[in-house]
N, C-alpha and C. Protein backbone atom coordinates (compact mmCIF):
# COMPACT_ATOMS: atom_id res chain seq x y z
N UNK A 1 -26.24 -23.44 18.17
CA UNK A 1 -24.93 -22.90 17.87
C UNK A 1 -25.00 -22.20 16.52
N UNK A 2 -24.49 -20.88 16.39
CA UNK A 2 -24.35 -20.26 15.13
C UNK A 2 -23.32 -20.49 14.47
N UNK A 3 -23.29 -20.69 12.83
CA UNK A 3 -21.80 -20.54 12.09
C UNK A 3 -22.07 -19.66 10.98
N UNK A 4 -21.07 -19.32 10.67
CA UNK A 4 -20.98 -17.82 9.67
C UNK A 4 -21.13 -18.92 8.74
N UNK A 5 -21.58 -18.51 7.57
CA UNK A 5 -21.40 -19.39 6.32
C UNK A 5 -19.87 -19.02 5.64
N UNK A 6 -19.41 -20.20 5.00
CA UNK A 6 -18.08 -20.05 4.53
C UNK A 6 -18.18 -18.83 3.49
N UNK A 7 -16.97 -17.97 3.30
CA UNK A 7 -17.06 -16.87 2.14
C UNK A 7 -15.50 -17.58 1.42
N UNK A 8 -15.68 -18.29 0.93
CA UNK A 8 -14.39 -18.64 0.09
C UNK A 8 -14.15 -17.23 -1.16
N UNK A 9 -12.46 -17.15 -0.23
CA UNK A 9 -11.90 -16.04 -1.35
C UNK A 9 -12.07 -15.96 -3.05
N UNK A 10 -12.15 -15.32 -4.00
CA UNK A 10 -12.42 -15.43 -5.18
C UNK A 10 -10.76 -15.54 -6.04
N UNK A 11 -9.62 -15.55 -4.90
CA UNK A 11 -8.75 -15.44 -5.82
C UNK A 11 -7.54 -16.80 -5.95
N UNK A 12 -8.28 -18.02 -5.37
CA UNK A 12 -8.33 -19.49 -5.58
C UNK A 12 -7.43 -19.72 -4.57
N UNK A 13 -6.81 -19.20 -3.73
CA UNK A 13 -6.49 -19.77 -2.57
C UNK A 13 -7.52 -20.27 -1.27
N UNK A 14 -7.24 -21.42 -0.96
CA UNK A 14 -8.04 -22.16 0.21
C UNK A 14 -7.85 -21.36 1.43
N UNK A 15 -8.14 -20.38 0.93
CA UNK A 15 -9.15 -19.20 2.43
C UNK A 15 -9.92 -18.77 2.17
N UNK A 16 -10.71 -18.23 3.86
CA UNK A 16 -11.31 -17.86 3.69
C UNK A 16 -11.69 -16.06 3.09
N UNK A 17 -12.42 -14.94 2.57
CA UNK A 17 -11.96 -14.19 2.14
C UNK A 17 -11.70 -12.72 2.61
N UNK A 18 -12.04 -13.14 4.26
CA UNK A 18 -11.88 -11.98 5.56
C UNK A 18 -10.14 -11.83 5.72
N UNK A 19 -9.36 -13.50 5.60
CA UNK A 19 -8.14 -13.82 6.11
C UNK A 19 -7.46 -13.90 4.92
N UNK A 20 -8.22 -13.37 3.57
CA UNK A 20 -7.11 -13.87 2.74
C UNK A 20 -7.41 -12.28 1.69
N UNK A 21 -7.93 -12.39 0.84
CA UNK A 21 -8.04 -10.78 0.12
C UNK A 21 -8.55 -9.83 0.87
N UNK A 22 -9.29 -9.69 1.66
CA UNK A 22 -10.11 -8.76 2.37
C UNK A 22 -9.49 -8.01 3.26
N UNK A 23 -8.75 -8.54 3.68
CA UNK A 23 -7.42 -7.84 4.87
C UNK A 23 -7.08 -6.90 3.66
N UNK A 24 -6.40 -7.44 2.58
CA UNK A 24 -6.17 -5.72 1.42
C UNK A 24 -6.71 -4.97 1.60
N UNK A 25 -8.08 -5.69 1.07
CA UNK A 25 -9.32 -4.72 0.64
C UNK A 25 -9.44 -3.83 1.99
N UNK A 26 -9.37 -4.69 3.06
CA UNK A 26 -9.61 -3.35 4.38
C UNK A 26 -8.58 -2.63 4.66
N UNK A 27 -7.11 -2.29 3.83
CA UNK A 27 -6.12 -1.50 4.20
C UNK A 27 -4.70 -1.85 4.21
N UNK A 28 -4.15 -3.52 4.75
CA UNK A 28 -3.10 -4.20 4.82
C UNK A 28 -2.17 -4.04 3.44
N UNK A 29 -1.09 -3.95 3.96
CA UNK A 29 -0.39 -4.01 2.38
C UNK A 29 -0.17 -5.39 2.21
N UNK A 30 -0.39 -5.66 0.92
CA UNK A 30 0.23 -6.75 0.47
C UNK A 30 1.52 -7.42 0.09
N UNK A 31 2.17 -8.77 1.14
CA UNK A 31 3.58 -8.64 1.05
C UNK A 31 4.46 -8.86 -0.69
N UNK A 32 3.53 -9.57 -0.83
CA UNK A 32 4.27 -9.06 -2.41
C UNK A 32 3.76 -9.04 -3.68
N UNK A 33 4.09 -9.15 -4.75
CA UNK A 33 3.17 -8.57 -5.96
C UNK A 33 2.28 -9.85 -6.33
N UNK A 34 2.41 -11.04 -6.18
CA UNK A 34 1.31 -12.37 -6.70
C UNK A 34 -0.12 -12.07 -5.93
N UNK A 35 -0.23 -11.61 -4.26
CA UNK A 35 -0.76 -11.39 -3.30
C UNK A 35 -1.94 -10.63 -3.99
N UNK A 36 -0.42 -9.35 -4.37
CA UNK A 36 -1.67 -8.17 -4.83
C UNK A 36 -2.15 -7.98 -5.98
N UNK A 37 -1.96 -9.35 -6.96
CA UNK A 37 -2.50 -9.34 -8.13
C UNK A 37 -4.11 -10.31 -7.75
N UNK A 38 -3.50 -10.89 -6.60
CA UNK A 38 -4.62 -12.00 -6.36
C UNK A 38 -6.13 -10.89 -5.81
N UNK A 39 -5.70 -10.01 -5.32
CA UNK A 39 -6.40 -9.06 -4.28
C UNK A 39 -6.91 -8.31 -5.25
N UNK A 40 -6.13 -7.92 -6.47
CA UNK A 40 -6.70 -7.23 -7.54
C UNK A 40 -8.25 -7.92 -8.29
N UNK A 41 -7.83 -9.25 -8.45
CA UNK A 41 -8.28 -10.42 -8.98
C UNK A 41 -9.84 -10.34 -8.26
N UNK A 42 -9.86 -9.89 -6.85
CA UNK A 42 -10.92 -10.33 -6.17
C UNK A 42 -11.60 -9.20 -5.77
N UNK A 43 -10.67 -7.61 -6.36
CA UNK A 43 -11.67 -6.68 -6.33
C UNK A 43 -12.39 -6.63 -7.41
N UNK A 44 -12.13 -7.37 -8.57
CA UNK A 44 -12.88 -7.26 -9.40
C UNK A 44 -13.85 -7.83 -9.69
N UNK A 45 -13.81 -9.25 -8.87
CA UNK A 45 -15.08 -10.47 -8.59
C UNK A 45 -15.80 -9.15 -7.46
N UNK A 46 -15.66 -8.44 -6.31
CA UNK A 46 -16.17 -8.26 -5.27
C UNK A 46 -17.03 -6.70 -5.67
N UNK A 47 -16.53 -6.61 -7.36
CA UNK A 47 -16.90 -4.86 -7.48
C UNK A 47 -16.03 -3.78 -6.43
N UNK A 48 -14.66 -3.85 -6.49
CA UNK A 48 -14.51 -2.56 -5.56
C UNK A 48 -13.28 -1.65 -6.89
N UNK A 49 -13.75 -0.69 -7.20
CA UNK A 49 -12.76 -0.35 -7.99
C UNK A 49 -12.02 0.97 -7.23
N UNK A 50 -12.62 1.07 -5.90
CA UNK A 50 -11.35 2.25 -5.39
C UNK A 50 -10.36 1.93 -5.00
N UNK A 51 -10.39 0.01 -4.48
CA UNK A 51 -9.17 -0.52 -4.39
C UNK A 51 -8.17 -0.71 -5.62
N UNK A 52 -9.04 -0.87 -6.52
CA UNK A 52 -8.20 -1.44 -7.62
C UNK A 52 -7.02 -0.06 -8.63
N UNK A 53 -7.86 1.23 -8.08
CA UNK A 53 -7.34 2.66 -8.23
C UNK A 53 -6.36 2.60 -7.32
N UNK A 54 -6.53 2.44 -6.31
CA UNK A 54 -5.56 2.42 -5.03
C UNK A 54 -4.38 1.91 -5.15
N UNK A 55 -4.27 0.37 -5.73
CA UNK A 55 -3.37 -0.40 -6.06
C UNK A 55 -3.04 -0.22 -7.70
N UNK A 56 -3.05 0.84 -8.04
CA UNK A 56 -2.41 1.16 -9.39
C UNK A 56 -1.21 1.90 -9.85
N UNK A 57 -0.18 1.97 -10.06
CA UNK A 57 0.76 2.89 -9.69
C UNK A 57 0.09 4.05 -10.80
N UNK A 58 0.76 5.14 -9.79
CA UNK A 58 0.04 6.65 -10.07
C UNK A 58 0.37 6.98 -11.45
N UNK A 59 1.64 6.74 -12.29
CA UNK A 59 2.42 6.82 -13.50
C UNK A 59 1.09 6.22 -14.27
N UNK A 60 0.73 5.02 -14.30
CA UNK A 60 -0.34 4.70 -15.05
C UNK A 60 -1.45 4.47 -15.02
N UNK A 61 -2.04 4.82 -13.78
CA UNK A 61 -3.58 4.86 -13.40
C UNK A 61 -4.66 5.53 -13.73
N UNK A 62 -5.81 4.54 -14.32
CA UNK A 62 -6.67 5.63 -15.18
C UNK A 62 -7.33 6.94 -14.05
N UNK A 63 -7.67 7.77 -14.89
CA UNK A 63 -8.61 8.71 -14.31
C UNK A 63 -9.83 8.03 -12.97
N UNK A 64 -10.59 7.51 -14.19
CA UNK A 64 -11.32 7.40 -13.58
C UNK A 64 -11.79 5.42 -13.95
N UNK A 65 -12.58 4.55 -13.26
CA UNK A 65 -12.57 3.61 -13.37
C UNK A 65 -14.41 2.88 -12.72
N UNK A 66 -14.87 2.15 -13.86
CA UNK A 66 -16.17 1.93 -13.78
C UNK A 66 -16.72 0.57 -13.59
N UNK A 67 -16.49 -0.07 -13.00
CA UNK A 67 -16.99 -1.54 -13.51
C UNK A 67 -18.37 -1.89 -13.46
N UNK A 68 -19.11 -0.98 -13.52
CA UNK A 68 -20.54 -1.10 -14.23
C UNK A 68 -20.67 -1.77 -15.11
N UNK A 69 -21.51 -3.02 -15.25
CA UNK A 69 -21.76 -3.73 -16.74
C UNK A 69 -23.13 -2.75 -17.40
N UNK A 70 -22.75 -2.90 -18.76
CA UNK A 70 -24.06 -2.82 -19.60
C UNK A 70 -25.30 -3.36 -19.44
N UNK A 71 -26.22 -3.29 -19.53
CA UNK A 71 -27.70 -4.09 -18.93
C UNK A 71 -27.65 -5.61 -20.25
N UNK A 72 -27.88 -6.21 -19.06
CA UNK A 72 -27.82 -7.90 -19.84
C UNK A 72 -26.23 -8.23 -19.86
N UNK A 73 -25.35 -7.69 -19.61
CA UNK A 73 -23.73 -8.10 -19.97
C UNK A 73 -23.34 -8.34 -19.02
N UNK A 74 -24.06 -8.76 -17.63
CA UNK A 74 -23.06 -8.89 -16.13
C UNK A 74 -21.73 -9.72 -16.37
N UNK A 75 -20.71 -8.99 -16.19
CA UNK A 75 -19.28 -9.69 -15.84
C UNK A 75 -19.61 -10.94 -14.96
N UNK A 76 -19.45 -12.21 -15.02
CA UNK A 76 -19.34 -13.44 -14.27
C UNK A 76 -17.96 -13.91 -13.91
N UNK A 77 -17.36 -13.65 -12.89
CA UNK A 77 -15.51 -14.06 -13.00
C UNK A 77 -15.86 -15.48 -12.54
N UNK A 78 -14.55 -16.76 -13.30
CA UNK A 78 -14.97 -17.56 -12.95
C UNK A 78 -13.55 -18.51 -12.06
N UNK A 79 -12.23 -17.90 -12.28
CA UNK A 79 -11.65 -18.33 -11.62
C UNK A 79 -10.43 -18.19 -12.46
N UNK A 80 -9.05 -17.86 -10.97
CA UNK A 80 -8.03 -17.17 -11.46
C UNK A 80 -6.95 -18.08 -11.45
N UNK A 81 -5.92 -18.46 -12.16
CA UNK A 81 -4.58 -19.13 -12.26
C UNK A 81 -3.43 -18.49 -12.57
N UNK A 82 -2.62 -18.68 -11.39
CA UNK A 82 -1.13 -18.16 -11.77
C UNK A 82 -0.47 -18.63 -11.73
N UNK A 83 0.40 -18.52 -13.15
CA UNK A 83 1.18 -19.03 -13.27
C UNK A 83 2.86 -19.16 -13.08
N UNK A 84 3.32 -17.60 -12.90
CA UNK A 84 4.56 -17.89 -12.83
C UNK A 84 4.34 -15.95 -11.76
N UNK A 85 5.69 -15.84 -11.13
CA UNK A 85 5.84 -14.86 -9.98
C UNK A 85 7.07 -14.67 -10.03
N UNK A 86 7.57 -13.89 -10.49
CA UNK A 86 9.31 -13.44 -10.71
C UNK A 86 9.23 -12.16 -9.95
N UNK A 87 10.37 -12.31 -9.25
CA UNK A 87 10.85 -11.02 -8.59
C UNK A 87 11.90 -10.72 -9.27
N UNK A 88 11.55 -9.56 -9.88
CA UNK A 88 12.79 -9.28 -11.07
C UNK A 88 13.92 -8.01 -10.62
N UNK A 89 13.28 -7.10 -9.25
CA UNK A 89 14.66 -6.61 -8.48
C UNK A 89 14.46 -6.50 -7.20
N UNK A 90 15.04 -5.54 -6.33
CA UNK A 90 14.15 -5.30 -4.88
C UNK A 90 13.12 -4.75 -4.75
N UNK A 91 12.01 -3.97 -5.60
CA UNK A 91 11.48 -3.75 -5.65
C UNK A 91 10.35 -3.42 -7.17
N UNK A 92 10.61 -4.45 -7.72
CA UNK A 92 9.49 -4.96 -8.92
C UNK A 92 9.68 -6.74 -9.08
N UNK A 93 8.67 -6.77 -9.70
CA UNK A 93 8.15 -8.20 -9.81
C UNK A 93 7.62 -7.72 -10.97
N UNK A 94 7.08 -9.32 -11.90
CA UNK A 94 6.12 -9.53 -12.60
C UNK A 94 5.51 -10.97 -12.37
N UNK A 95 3.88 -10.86 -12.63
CA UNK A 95 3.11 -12.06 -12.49
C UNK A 95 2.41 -12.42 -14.08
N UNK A 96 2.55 -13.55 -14.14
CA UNK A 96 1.91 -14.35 -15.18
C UNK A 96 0.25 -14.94 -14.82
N UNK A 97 -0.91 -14.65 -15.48
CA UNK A 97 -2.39 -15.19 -14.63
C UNK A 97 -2.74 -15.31 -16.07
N UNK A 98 -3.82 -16.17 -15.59
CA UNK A 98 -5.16 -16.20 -16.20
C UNK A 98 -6.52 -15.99 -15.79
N UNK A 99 -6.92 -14.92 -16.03
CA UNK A 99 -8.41 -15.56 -15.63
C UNK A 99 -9.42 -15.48 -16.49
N UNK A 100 -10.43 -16.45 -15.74
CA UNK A 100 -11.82 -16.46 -17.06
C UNK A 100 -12.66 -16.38 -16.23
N UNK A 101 -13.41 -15.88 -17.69
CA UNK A 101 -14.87 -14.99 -17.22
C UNK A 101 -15.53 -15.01 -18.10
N UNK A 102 -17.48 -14.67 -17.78
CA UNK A 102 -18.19 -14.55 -18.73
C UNK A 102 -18.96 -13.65 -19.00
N UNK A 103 -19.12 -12.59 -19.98
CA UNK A 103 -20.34 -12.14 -20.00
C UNK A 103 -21.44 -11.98 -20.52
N UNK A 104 -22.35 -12.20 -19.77
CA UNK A 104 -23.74 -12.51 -20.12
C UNK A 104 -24.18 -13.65 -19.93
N UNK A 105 -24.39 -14.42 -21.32
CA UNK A 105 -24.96 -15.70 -21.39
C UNK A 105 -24.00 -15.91 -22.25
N UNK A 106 -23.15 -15.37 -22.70
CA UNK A 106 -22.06 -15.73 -23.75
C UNK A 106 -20.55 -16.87 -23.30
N UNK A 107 -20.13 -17.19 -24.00
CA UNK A 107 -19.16 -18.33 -24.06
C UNK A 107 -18.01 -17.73 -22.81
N UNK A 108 -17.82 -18.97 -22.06
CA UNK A 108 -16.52 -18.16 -21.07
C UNK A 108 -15.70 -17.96 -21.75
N UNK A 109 -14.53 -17.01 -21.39
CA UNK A 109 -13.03 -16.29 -21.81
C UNK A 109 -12.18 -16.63 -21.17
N UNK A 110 -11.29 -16.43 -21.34
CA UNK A 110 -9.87 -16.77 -20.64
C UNK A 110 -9.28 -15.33 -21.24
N UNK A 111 -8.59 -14.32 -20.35
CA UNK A 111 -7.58 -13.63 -20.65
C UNK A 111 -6.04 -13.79 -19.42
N UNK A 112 -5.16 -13.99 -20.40
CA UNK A 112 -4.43 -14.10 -20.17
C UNK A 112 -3.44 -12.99 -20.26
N UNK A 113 -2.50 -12.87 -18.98
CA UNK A 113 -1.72 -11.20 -18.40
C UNK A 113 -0.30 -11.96 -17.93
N UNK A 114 -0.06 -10.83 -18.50
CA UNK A 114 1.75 -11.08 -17.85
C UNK A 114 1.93 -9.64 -17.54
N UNK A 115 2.17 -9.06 -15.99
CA UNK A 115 1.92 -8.16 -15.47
C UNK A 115 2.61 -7.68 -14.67
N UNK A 116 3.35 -6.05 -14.49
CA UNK A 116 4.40 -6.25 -14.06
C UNK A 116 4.23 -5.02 -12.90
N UNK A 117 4.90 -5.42 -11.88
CA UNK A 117 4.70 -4.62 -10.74
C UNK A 117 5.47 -3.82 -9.80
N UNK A 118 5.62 -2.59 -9.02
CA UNK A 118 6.53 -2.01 -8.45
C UNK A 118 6.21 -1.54 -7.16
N UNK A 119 7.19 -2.11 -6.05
CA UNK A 119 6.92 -1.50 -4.77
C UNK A 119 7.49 0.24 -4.43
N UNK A 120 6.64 0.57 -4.05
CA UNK A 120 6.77 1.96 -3.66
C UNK A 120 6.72 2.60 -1.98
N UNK A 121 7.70 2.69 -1.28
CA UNK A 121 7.55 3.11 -0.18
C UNK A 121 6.77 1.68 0.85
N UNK A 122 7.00 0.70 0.53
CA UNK A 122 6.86 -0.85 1.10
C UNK A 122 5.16 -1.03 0.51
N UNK A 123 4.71 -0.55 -0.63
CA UNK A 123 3.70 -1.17 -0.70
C UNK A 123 3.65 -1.45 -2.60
N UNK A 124 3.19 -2.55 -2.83
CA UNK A 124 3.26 -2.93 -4.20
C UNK A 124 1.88 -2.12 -4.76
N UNK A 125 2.54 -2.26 -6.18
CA UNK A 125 1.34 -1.46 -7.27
C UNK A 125 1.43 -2.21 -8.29
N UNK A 126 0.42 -2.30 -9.04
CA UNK A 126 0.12 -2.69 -10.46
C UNK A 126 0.76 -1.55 -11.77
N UNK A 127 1.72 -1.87 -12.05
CA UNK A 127 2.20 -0.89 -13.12
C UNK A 127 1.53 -1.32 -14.62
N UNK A 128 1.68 -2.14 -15.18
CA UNK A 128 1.07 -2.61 -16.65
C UNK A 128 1.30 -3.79 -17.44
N UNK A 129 0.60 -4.12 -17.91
CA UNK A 129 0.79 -5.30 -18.92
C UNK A 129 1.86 -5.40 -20.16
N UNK A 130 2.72 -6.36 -19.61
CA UNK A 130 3.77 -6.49 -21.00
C UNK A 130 2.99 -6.64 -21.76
């Protein structure tokens, strides 16, 4: 008998990461802004930054976007916490996270975001950091 090996999602929910970020990543909108911060969260563990362009609102989205590390500096994400999810009208929210990470061989980080978000035409975006 064959079994897939488990792919546990990177954005700390107990799924797996076909049924839980990856449905984004393959196109699904996300129903609301914690979702798509989590999805954000796990394009950045997964390296995809055309999603993370994708899910940016256009008003503040960089040009262009690299997540190439420096040689010896690999980004290590190590795990994301959120903390608070306000829906602040019918169509914006803000999310409170943490996540930490390391790079290199250097001491883990914690950065911490309070982040605020806007649906556009039924699909949420990442607008910017209070």
């Amino acid at each position: 008998m064959s079994r897939t090996a488990p792919d546990p999602c990177p954005c700390g929910l107990a799924a797996d990461y076909a049924a839980c970020c990856g449905r984004f990543h393959a196109g699904d909108a996300a129903p609301d802004a914690e979702r798509l911060m989590r999805s954000r969260y796990s394009a950045y563990v997964r390296q995809l930054p055309d999603y993370l362009r994708a899910t940016w609102h256009p008003d503040t989205r960089p040009a262009e976007l690299s997540l190439e590390d420096a040689p010896g500096q690999r980004t290590r994400w190590l795990g994301l916490t959120v903390q608070d999810h306000q829906v602040t009208g019918s169509d914006s929210a803000e999310v409170r996270f943490t996540a930490r990470y390391r790079v290199g061989g250097g001491s883990a980080v914690k950065m911490t975001e309070h982040s605020r978000f806007l649906r556009v035409e039924g699909r949420w975006y990442y607008l910017d950091a209070v």
